[in-house]
PDB file of N, CA and C in Angstrom:
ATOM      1  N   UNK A   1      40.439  11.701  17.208  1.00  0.00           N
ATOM      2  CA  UNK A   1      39.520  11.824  18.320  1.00  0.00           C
ATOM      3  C   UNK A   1      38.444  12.870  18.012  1.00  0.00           C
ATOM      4  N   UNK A   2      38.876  13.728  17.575  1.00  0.00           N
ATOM      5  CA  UNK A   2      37.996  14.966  17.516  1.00  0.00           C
ATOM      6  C   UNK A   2      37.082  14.620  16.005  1.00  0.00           C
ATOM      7  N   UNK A   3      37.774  13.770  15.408  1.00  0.00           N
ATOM      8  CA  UNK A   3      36.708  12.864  14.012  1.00  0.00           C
ATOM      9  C   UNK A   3      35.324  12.235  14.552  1.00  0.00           C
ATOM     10  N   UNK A   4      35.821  11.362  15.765  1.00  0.00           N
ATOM     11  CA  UNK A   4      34.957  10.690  16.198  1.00  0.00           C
ATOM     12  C   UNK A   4      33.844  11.324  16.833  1.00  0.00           C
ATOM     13  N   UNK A   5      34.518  12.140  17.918  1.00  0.00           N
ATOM     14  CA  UNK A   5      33.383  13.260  18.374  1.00  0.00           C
ATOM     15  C   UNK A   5      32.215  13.668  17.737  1.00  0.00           C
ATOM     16  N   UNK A   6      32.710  14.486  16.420  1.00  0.00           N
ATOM     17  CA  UNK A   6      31.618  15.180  14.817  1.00  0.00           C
ATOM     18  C   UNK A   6      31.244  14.395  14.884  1.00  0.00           C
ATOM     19  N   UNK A   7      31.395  12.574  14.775  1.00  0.00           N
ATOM     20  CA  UNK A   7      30.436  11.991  14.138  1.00  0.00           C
ATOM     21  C   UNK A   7      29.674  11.619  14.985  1.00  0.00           C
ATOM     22  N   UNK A   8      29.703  11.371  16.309  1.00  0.00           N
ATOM     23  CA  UNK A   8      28.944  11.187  17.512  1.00  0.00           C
ATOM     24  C   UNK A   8      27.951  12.432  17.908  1.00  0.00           C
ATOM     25  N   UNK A   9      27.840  13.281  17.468  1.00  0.00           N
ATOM     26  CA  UNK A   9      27.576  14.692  16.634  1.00  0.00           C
ATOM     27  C   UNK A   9      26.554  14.915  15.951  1.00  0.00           C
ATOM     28  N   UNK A  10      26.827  14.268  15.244  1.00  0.00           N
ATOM     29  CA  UNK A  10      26.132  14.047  14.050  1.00  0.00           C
ATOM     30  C   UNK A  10      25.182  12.391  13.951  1.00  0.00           C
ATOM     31  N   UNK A  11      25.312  11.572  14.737  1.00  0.00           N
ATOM     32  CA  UNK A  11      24.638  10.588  15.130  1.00  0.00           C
ATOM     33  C   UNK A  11      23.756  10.777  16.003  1.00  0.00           C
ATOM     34  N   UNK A  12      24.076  12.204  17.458  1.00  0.00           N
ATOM     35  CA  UNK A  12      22.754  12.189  18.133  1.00  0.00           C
ATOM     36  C   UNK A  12      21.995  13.337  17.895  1.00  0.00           C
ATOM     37  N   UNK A  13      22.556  13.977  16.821  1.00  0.00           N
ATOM     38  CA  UNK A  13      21.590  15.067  16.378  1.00  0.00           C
ATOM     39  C   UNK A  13      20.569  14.767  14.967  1.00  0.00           C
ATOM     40  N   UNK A  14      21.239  12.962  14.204  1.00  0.00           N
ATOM     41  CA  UNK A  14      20.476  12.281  13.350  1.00  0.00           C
ATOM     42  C   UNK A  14      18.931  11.359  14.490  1.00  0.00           C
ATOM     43  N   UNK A  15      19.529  11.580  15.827  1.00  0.00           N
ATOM     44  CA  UNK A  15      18.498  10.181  16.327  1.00  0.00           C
ATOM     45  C   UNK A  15      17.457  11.539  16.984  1.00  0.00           C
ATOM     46  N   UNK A  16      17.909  12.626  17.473  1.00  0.00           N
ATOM     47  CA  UNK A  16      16.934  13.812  18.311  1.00  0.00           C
ATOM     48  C   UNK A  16      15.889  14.019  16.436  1.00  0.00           C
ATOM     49  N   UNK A  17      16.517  14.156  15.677  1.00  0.00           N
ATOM     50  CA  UNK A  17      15.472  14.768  14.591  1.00  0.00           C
ATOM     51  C   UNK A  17      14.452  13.804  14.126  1.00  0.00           C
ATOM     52  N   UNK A  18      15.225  12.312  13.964  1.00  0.00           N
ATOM     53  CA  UNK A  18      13.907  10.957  14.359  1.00  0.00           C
ATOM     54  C   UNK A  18      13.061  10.741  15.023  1.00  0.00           C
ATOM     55  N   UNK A  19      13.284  11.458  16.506  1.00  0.00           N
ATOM     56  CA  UNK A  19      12.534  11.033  17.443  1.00  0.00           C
ATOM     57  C   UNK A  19      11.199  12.211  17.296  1.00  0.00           C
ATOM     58  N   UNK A  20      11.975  13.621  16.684  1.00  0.00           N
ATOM     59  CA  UNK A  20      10.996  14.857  16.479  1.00  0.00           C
ATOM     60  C   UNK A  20      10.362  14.362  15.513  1.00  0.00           C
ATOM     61  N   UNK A  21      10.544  13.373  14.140  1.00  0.00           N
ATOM     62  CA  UNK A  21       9.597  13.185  13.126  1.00  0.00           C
ATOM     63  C   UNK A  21       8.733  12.227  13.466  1.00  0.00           C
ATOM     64  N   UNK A  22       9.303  11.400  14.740  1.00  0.00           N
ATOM     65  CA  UNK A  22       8.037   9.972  15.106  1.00  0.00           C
ATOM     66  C   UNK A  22       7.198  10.927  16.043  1.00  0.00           C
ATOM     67  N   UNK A  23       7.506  11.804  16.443  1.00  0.00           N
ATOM     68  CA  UNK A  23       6.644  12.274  17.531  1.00  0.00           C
ATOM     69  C   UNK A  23       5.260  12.754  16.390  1.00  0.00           C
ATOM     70  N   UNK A  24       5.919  13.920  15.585  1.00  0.00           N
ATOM     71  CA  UNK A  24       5.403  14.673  14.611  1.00  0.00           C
ATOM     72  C   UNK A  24       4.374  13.704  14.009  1.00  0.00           C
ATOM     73  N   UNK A  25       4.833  12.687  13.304  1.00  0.00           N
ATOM     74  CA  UNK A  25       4.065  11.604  12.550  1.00  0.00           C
ATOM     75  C   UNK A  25       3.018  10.860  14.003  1.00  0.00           C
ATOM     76  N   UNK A  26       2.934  10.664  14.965  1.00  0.00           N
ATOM     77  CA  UNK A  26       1.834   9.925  15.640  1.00  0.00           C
ATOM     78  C   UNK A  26       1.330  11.208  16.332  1.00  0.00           C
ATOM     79  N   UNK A  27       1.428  12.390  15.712  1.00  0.00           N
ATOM     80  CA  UNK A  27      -0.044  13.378  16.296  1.00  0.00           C
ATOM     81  C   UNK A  27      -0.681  13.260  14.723  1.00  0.00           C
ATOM     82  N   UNK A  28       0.150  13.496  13.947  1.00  0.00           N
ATOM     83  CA  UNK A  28      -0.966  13.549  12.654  1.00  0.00           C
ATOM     84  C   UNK A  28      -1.570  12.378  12.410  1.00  0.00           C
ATOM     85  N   UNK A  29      -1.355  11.082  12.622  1.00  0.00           N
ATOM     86  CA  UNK A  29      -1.574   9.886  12.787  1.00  0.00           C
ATOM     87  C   UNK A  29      -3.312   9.566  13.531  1.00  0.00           C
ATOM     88  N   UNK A  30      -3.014  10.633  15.089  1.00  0.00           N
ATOM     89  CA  UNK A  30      -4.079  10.300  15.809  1.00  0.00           C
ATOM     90  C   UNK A  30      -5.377  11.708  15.159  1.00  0.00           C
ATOM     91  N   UNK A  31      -4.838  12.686  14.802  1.00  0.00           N
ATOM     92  CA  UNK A  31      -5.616  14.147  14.285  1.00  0.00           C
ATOM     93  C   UNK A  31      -6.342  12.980  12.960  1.00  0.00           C
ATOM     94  N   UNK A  32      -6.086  12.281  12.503  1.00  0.00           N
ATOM     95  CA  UNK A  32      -6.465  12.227  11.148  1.00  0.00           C
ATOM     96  C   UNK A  32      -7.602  10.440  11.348  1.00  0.00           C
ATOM     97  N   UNK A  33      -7.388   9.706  12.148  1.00  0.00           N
ATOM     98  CA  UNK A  33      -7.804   8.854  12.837  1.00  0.00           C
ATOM     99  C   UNK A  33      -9.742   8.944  12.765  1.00  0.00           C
ATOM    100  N   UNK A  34     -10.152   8.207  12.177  1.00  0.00           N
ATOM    101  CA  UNK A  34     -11.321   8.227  12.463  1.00  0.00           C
ATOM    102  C   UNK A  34     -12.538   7.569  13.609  1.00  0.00           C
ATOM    103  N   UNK A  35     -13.152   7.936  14.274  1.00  0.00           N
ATOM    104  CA  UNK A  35     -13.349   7.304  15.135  1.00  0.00           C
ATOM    105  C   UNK A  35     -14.675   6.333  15.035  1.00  0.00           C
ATOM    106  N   UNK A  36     -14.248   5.160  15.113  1.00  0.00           N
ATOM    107  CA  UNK A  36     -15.255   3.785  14.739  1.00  0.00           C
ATOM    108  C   UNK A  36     -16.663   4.355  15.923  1.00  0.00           C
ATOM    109  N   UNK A  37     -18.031   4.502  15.224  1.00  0.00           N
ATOM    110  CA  UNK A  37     -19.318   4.527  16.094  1.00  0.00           C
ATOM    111  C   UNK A  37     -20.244   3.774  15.638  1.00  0.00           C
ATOM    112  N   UNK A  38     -21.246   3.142  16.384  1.00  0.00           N
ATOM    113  CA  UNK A  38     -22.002   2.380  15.807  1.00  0.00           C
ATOM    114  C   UNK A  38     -22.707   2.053  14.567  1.00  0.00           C
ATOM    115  N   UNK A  39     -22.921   3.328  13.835  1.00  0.00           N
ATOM    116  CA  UNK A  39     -23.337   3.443  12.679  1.00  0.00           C
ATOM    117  C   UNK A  39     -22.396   2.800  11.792  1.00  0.00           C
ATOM    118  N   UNK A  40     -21.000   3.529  11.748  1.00  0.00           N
ATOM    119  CA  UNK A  40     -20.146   2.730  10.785  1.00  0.00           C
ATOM    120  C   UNK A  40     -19.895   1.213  11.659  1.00  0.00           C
ATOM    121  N   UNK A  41     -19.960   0.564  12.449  1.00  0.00           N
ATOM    122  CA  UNK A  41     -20.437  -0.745  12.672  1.00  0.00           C
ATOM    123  C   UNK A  41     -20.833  -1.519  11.663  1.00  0.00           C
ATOM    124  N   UNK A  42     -22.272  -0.635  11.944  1.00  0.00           N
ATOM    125  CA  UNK A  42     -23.662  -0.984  11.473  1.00  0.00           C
ATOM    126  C   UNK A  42     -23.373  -1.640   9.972  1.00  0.00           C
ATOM    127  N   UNK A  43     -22.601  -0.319   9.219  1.00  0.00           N
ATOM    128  CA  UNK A  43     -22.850  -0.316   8.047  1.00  0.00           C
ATOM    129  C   UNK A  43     -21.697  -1.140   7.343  1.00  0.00           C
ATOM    130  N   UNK A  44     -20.550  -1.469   8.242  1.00  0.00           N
ATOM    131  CA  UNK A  44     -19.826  -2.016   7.609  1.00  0.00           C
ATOM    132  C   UNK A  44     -20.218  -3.633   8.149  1.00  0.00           C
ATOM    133  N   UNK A  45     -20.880  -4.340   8.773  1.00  0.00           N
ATOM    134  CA  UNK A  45     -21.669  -5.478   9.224  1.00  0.00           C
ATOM    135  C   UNK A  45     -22.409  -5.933   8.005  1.00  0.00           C
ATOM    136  N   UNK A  46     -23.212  -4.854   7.834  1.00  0.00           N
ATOM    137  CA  UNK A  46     -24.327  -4.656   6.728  1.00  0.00           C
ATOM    138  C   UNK A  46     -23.541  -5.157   5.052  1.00  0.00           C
ATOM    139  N   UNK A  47     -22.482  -4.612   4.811  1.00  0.00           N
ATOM    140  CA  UNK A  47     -21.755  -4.568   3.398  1.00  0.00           C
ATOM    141  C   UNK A  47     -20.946  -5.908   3.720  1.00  0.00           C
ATOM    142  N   UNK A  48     -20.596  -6.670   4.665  1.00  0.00           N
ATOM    143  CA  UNK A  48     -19.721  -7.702   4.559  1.00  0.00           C
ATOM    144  C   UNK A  48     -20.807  -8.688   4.734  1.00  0.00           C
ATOM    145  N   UNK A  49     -22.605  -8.652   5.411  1.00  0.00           N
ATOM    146  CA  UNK A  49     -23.984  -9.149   5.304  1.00  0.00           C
ATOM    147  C   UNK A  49     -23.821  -9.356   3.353  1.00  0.00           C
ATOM    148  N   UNK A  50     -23.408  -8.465   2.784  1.00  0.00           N
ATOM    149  CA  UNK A  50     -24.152  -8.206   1.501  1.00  0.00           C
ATOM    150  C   UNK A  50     -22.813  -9.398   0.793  1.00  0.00           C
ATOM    151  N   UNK A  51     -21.911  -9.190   0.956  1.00  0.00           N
ATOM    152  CA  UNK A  51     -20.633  -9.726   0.520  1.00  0.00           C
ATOM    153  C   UNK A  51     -20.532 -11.201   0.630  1.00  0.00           C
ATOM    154  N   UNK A  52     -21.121 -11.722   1.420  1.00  0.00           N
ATOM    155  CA  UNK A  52     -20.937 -12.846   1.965  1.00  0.00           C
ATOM    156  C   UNK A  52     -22.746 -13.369   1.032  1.00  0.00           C
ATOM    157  N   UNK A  53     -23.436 -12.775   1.254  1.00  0.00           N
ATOM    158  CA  UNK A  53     -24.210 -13.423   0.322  1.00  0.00           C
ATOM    159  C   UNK A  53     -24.050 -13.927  -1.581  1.00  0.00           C
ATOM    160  N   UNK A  54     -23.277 -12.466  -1.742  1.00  0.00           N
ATOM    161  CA  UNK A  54     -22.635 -12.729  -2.999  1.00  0.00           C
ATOM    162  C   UNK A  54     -21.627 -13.767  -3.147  1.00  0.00           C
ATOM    163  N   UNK A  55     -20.953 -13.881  -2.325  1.00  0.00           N
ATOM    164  CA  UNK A  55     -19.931 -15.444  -2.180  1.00  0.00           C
ATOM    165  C   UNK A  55     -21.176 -16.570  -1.976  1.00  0.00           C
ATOM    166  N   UNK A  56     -22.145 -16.493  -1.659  1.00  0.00           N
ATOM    167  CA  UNK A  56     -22.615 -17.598  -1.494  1.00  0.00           C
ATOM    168  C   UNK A  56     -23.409 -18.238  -3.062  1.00  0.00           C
ATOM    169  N   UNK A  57     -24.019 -17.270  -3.317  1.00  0.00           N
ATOM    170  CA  UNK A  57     -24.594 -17.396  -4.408  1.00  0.00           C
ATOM    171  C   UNK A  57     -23.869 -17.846  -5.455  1.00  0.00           C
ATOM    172  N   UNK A  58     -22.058 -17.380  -5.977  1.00  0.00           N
ATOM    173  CA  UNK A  58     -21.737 -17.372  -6.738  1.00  0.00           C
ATOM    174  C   UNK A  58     -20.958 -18.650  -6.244  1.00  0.00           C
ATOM    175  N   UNK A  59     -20.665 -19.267  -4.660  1.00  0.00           N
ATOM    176  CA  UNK A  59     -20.134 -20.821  -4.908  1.00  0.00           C
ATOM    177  C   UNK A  59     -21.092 -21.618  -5.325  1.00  0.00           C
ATOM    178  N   UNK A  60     -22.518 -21.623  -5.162  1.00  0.00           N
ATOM    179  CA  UNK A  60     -24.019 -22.210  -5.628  1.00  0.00           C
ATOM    180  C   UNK A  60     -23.581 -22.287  -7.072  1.00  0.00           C
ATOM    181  N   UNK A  61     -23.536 -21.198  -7.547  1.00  0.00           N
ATOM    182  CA  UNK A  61     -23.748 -21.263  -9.272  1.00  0.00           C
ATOM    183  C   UNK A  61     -22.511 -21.980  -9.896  1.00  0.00           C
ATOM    184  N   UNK A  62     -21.318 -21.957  -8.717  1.00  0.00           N
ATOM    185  CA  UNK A  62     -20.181 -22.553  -9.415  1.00  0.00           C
ATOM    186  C   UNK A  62     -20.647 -24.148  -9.064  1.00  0.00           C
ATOM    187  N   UNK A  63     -21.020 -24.391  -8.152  1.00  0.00           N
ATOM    188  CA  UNK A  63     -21.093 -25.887  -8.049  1.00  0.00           C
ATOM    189  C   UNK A  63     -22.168 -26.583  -8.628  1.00  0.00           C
ATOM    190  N   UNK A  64     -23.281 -25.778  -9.336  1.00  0.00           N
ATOM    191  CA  UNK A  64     -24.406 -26.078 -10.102  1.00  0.00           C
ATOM    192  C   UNK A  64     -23.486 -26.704 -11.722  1.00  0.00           C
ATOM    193  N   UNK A  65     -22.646 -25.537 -11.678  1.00  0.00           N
ATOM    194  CA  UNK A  65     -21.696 -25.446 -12.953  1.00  0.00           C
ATOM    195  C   UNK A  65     -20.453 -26.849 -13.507  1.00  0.00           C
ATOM    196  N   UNK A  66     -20.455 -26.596 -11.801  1.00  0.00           N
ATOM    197  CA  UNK A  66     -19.435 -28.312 -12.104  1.00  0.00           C
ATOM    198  C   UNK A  66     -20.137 -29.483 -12.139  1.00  0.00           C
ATOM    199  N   UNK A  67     -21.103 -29.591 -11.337  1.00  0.00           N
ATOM    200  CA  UNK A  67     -21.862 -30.795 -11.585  1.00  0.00           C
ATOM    201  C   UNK A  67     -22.514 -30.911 -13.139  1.00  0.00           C
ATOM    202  N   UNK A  68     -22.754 -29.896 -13.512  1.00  0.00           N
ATOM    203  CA  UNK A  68     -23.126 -29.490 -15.399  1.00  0.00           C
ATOM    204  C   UNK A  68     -21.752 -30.282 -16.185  1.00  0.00           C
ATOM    205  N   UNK A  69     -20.700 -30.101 -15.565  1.00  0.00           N
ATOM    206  CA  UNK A  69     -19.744 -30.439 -16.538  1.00  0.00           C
ATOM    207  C   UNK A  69     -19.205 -31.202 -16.280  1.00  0.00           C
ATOM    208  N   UNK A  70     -19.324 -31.641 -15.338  1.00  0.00           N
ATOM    209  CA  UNK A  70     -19.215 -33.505 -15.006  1.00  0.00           C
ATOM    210  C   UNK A  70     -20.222 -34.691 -15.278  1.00  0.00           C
ATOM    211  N   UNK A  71     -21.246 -33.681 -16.060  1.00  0.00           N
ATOM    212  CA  UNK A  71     -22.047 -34.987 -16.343  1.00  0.00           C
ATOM    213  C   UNK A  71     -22.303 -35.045 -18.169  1.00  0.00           C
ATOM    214  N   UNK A  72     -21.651 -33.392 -18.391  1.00  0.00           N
ATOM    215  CA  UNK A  72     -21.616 -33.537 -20.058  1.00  0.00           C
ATOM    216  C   UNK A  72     -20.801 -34.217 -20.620  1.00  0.00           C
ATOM    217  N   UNK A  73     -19.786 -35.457 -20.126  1.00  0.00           N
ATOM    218  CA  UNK A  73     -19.493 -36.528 -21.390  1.00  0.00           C
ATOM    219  C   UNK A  73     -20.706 -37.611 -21.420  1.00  0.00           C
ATOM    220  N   UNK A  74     -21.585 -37.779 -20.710  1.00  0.00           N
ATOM    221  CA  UNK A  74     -22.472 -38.545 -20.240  1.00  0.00           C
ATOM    222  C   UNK A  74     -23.744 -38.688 -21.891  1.00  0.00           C
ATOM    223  N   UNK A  75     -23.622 -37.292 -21.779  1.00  0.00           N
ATOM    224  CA  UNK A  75     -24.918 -36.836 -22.395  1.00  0.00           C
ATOM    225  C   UNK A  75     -24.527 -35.991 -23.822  1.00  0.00           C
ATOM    226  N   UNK A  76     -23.444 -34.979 -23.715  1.00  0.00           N
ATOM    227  CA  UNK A  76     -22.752 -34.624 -25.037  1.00  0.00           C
ATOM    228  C   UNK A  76     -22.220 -35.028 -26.217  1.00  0.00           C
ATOM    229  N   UNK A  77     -23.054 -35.238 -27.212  1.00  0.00           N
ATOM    230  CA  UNK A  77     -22.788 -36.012 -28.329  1.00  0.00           C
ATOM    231  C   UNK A  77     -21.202 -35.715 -29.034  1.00  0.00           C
ATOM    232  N   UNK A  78     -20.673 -35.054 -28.759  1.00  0.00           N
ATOM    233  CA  UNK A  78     -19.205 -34.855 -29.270  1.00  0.00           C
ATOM    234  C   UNK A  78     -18.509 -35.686 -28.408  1.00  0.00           C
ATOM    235  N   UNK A  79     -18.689 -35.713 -27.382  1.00  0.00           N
ATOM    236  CA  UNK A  79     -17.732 -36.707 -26.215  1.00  0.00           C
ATOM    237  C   UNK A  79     -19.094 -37.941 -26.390  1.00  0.00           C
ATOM    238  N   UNK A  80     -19.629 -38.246 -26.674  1.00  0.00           N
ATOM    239  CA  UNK A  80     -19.956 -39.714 -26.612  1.00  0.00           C
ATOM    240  C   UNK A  80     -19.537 -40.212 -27.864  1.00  0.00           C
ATOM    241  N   UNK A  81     -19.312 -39.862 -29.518  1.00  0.00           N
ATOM    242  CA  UNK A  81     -18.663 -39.880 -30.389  1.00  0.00           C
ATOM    243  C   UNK A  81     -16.962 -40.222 -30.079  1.00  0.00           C
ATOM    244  N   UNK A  82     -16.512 -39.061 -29.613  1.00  0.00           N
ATOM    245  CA  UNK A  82     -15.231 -39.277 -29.123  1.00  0.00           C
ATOM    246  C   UNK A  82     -15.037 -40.986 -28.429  1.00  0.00           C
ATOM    247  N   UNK A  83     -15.587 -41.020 -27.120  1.00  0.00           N
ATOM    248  CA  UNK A  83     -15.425 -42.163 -26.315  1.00  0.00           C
ATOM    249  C   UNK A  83     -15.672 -43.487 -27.793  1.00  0.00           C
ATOM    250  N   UNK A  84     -16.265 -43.450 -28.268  1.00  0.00           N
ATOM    251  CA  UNK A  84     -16.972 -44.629 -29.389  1.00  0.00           C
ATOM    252  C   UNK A  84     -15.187 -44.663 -29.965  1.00  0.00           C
ATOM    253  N   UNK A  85     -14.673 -43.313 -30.950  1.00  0.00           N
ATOM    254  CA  UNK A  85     -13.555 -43.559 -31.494  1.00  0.00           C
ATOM    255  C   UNK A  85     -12.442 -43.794 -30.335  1.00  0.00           C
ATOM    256  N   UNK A  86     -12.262 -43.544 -29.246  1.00  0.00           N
ATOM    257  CA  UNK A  86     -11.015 -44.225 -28.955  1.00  0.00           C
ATOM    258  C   UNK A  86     -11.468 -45.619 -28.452  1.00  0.00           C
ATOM    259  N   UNK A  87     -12.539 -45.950 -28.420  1.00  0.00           N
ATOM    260  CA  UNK A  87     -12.886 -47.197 -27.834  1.00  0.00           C
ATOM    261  C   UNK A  87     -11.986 -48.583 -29.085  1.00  0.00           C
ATOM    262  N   UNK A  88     -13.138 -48.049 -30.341  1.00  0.00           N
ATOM    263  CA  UNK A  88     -12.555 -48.481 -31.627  1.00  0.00           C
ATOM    264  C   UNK A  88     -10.895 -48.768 -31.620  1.00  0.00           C
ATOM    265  N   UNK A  89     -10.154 -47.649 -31.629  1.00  0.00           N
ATOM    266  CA  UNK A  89      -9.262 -47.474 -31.659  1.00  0.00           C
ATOM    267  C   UNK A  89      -8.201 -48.688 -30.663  1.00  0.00           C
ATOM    268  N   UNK A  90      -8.818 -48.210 -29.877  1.00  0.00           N
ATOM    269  CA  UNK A  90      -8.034 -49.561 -28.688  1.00  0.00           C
ATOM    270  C   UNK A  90      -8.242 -51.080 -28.869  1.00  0.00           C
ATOM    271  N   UNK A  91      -9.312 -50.967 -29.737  1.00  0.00           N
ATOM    272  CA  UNK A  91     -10.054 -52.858 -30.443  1.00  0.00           C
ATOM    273  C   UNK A  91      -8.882 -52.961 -32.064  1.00  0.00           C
ATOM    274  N   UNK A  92      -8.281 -51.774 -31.987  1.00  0.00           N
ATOM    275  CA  UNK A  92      -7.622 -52.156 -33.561  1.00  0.00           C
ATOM    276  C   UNK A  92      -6.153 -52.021 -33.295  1.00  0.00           C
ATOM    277  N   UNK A  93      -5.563 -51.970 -32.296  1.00  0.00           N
ATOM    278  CA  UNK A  93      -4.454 -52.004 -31.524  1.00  0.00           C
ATOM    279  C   UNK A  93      -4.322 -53.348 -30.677  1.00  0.00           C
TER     280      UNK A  93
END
């Protein structure tokens, strides 16, 4: 009995020192907290403005890029060579 006690003891003097470190941890939490004002708005509007243009540009250049390489067996003399030999190939089979 008196085992159980210590450890009941020792369980609400483990949950009082938790509750002192959550307390502890959400003042330094709010002390350290920066406070959002229009400017940083502004400026973070502005950098995801800038971000989003760079995504745009660079899906442009990628899809400029695929249409480039979907049309080079068309026009690429190594793949129009190629296509000729397996063509061959399938006439001698």
């Amino acid at each position: 009995m008196e085992l159980m006690s210590r450890g009941n003891a020792a369980v609400r003097s483990a949950q009082q020192e938790q509750r002192a470190l959550q307390i502890t941890l959400q003042g330094l939490d709010a002390a350290h907290r920066v406070p959002l004002c229009a400017t940083s708005f502004f400026i973070m509007a502005a950098d995801l403005d800038r971000q989003l243009a760079g995504a745009e540009a660079t899906t442009h250049a990628l899809q400029a890029e695929s249409l480039s390489v979907g049309r080079r067996p068309l026009t690429d003399a190594t793949c129009l060579s190629q296509q000729v030999e397996r063509k061959k190939k399938k006439r001698g089979n």
